[in-house]
Protein backbone atom coordinates (compact mmCIF):
# COMPACT_ATOMS: atom_id res chain seq x y z
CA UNK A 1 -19.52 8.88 -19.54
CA UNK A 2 -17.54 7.33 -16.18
CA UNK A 3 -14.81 7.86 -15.20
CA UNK A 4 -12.27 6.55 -12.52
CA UNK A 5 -9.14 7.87 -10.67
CA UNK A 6 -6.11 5.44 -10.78
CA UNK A 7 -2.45 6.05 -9.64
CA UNK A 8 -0.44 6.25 -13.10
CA UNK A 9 2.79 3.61 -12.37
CA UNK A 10 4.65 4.87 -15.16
CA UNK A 11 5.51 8.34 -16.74
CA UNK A 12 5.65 10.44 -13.41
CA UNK A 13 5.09 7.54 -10.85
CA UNK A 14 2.76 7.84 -8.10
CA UNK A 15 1.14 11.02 -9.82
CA UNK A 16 -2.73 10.81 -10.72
CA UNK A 17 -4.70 10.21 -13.75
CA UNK A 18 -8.20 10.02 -14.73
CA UNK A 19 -9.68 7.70 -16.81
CA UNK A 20 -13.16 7.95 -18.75
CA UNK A 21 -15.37 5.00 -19.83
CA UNK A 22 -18.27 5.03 -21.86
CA UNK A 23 -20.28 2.36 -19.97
CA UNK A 24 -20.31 0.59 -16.35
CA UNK A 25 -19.33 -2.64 -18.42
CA UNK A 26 -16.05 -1.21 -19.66
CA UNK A 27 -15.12 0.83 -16.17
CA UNK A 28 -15.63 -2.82 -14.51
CA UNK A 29 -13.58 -4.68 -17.18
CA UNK A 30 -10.35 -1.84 -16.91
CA UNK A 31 -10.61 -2.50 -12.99
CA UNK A 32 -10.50 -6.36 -13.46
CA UNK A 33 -7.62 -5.76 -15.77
CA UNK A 34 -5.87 -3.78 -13.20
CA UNK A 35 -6.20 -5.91 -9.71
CA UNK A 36 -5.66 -8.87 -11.96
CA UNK A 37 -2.08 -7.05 -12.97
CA UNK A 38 -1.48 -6.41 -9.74
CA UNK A 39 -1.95 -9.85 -8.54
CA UNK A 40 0.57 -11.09 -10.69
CA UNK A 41 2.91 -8.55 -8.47
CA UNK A 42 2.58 -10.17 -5.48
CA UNK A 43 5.77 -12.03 -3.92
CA UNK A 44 5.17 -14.36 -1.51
CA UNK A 45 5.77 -12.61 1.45
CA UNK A 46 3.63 -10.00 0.24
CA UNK A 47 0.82 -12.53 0.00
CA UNK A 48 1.66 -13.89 3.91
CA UNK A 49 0.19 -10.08 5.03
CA UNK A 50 -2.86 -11.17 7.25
CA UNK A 51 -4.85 -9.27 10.25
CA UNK A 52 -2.85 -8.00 13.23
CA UNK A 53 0.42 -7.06 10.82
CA UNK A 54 1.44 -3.83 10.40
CA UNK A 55 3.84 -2.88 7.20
CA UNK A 56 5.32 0.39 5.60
CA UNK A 57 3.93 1.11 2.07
CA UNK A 58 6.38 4.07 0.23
CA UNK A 59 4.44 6.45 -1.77
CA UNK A 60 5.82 9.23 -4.66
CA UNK A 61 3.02 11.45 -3.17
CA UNK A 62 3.05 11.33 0.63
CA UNK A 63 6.18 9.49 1.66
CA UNK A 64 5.79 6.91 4.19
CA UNK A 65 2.42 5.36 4.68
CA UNK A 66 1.98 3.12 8.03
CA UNK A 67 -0.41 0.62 7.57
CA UNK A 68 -2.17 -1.78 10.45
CA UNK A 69 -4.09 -4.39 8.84
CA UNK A 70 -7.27 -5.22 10.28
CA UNK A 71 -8.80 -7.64 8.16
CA UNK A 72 -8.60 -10.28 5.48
CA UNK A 73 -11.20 -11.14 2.77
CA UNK A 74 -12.40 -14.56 2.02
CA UNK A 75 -13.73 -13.83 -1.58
CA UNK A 76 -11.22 -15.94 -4.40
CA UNK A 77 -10.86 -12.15 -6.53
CA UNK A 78 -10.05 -10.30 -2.85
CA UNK A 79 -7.56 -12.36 -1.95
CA UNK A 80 -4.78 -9.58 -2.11
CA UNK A 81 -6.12 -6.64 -0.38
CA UNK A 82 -6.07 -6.62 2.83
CA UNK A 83 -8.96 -3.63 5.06
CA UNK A 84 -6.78 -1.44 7.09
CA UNK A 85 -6.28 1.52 8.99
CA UNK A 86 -3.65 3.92 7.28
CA UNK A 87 -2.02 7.10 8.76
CA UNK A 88 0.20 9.35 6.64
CA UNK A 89 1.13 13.12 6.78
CA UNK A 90 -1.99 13.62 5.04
CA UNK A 91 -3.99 11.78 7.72
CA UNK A 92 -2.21 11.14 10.89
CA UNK A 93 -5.16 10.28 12.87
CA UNK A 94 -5.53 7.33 10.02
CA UNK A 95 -8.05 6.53 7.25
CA UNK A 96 -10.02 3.07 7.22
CA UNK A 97 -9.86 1.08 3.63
CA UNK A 98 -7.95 -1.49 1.28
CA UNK A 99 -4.70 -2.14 0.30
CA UNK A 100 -3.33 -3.92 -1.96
CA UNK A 101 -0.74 -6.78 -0.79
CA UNK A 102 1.56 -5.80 -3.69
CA UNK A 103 1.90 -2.52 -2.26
CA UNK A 104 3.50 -3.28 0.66
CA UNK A 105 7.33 -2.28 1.09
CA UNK A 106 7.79 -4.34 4.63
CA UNK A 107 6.10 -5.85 7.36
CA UNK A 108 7.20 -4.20 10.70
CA UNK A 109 6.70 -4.88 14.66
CA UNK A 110 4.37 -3.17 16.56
CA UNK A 111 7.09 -1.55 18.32
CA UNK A 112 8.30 -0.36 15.57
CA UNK A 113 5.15 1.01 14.13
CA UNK A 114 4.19 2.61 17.48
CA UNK A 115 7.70 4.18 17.05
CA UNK A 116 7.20 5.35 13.37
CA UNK A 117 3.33 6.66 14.48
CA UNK A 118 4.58 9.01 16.93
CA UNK A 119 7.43 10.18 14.77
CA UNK A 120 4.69 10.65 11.92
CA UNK A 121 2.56 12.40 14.60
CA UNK A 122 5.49 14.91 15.94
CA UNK A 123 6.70 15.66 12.33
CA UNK A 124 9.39 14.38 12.83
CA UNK A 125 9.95 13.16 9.21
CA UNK A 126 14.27 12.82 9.13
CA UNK A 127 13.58 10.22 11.62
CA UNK A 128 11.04 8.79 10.33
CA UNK A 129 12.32 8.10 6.64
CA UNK A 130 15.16 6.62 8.46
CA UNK A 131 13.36 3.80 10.04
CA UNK A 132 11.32 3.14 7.11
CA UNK A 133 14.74 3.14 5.36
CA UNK A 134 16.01 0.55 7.38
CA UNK A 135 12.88 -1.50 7.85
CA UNK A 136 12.67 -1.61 3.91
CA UNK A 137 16.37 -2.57 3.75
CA UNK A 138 16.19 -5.52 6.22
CA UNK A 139 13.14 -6.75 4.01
CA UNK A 140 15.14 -6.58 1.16
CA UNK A 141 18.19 -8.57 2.77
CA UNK A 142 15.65 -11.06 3.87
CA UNK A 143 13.67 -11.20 0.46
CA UNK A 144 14.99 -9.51 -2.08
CA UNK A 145 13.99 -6.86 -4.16
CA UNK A 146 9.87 -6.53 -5.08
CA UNK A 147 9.55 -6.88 -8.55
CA UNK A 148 7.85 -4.67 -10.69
C-alpha cells in the first residue's frame, strides 16, 4: 500500500491528510488529478510568475511564506510550478523546491521582500503580517480576488 501527504483545501483548510493507494498506477493518477485541478486555478497573473520574482504565498499552517523564484520549467505538464527558495517561521534560512503558481497571494519587489525577510528573521511577525496584508491588498485592487 502507498500512500501520499496532501494539504486538505476543505474541512479544516491548510491542515494535513494522508492518503493511501493500493498501486503506483493509482498514487500517479490522484496526483495528475490534483496538479491538473490546480491548473485550472491559475489567473493570469498567477501564470506571468517567472525566475527573478519574488511573491507572498499565505498559509493556514505557518502564516506568511516568502517565496524567490529561481526557476521555470519547460515541460507542457510543469508549466505552473515554478523551483524556488522559500523561508517561513519554520525555516527562515529557506528551503529549496516547487510551488505551485496558483498558490501565490502576490508578487512583491525585492525591496519589499528584503524588508519582509528580515522582519521574518527578527520575529517580528505584527509587522510582518502587515506588509503581507498590504502587498495582498494592492494585488487584489490591481487583479481582483483569486478564485477558488
Amino acid at each position: 500500500m502507498m500512500s501520499s501527504l496532501a494539504n486538505k483545501e476543505k474541512e479544516g483548510g491548510g491542515a494535513m491528510k494522508v492518503e493511501f493507494y493500493n498501486t503506483f498506477d493509482e498514487m500517479m493518477a490522484a496526483i495528475e488529478q490534483a496538479r491538473k485541478a490546480a491548473d485550472a486555478k491559475v489567473q493570469p497573473w498567477q501564470a506571468e510568475v517567472k525566475a527573478g520574482d519574488y511573491v507572498i504565498l499565505l498559509n493556514d499552517l505557518v502564516g506568511v511564506i516568502l517565496v524567490e523564484i529561481l526557476e521555470e520549467y519547460r515541460q507542457e505538464h510543469m508549466k505552473n510550478y515554478r523551483f524556488s527558495r522559500a523561508y517561513s517561521v519554520v525555516v527562515p534560512e529557506g528551503e529549496l523546491g516547487d510551488i505551485h503558481v496558483s498558490q501565490v497571494d502576490a508578487v512583491i519587489p525585492k525591496e519589499l521582500f528584503d524588508q519582509m525577510l528580515k522582519l521574518l528573521r527578527e520575529d517580528e511577525f505584527e509587522e510582518l503580517l502587515d506588509k503581507a496584508a498590504s502587498a495582498v491588498k494592492q494585488r487584489i485592487l490591481e487583479h481582483g480576488y483569486k478564485e477558488e
